[in-house]
Protein backbone atom coordinates (compact mmCIF):
# COMPACT_ATOMS: atom_id res chain seq x y z
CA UNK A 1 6.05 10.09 -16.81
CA UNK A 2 3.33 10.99 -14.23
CA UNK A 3 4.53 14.65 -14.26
CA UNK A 4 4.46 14.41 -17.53
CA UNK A 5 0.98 13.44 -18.26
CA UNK A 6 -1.10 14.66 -15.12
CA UNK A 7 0.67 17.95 -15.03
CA UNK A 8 2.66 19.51 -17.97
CA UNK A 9 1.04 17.62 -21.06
CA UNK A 10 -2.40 18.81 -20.11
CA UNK A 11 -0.92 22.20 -19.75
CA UNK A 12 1.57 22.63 -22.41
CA UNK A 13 -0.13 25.06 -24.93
CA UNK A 14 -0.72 27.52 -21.51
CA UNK A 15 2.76 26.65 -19.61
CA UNK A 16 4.78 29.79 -20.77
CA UNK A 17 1.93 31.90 -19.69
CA UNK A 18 1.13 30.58 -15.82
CA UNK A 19 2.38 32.79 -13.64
CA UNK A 20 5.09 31.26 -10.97
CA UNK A 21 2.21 31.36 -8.39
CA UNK A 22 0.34 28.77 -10.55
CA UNK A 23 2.78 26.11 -11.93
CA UNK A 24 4.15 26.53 -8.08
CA UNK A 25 -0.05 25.49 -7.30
CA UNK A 26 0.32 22.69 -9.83
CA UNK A 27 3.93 21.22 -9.23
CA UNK A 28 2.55 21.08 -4.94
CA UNK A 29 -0.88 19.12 -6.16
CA UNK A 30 1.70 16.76 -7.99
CA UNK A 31 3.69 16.22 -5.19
CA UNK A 32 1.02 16.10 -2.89
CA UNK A 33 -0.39 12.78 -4.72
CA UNK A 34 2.99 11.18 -5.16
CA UNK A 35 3.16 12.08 -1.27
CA UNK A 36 0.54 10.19 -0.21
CA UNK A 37 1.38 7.52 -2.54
CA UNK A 38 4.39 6.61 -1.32
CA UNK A 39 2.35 6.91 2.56
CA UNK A 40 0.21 4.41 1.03
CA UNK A 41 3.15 2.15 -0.08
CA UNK A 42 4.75 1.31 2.93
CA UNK A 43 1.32 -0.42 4.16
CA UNK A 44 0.66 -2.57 0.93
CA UNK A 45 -3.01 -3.42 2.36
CA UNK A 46 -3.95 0.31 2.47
CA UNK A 47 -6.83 1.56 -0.09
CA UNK A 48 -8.43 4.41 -0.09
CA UNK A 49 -12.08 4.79 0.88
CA UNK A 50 -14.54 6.74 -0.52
CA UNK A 51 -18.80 6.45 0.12
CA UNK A 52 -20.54 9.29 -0.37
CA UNK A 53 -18.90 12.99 0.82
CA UNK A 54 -16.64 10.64 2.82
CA UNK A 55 -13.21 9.78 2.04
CA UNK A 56 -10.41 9.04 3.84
CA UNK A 57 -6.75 8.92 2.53
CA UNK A 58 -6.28 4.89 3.40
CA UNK A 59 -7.74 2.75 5.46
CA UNK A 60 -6.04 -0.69 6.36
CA UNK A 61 -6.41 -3.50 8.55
CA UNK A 62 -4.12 -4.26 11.63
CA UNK A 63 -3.65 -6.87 14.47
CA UNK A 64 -5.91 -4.80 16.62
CA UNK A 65 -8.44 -3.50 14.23
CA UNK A 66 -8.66 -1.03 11.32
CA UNK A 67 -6.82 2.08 11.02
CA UNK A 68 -7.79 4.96 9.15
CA UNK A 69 -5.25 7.59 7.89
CA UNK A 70 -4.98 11.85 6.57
CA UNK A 71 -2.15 12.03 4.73
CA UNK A 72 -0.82 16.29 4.57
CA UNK A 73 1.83 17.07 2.68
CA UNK A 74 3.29 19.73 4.80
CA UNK A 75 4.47 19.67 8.48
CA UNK A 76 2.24 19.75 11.05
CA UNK A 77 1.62 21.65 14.18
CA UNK A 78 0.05 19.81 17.52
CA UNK A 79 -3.14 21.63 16.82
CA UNK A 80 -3.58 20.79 13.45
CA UNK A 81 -2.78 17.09 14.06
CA UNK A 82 -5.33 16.71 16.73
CA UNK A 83 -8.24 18.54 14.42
CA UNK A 84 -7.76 16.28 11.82
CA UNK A 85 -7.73 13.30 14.37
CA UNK A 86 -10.93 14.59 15.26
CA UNK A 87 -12.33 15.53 11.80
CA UNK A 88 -11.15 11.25 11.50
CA UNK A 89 -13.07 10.27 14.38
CA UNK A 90 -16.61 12.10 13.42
CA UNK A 91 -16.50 11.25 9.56
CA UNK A 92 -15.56 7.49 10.29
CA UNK A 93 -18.62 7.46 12.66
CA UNK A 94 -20.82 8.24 10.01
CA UNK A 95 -19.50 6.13 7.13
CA UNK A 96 -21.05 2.31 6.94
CA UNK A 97 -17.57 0.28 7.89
CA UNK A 98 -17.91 2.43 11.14
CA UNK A 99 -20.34 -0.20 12.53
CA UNK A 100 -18.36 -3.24 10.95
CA UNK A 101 -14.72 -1.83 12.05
CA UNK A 102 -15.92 -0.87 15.87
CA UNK A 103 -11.83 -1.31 16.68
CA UNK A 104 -10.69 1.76 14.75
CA UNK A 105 -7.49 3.58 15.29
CA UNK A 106 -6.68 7.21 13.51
CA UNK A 107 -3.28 8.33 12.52
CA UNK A 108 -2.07 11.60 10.67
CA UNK A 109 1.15 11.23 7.95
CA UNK A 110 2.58 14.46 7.33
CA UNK A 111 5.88 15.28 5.63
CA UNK A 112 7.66 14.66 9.34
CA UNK A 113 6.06 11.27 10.02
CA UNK A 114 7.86 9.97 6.83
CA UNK A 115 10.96 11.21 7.68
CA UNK A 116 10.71 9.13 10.77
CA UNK A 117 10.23 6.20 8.97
């Protein structure tokens, strides 16, 4: 139903004439968002965050503090990991639950950190 109505319904009278390249881009965006849905599901308490040009895949609270989390749908390398743990760190010092939430831990999701789960 959700492929349905946030991907081919909106489409349908231009389907036949997307190239592969572009339902390919489409069908990924899809799965991207049911991706980090089901990332979101297995912490129940998790919402995303949004103020201003901030936001920030989920954020939940733990027994130690809050934890913020990327979610990538794709595997990622060492490098990549740690930039976006660092991209994490500066954003959430600028956004207002920074100050409130001074116990904050950043994790990465990616396609391999599921399959760990």
């Amino acid at each position: 139903m959700r492929f349905w109505f946030h991907v081919y319904s909106p489409h349908r009278t231009r389907w036949t004439g997307y190239s592969e390249e572009e339902k390919r881009a489409l069908l990924r965006e899809h799965a991207s968002m049911v991706f980090e849905d089901c990332c979101r599901r297995l912490h129940s308490e998790a919402a995303r965050y949004w103020e201003g040009n901030l936001e920030f895949d989920f954020v939940r609270g733990s027994k130690t503090g809050t934890v913020v989390t990327e979610v990538k749908f794709k595997s990622l390398s060492k490098r990549e990991r740690r930039q976006i743990h660092e991209r994490l760190s500066r954003n959430w010092a600028r956004c207002r639950l920074a100050a409130k939430h001074p116990e904050t831990a950043f994790e990465v999701m990616d396609t391999e950190t599921l399959e760990l789960i």
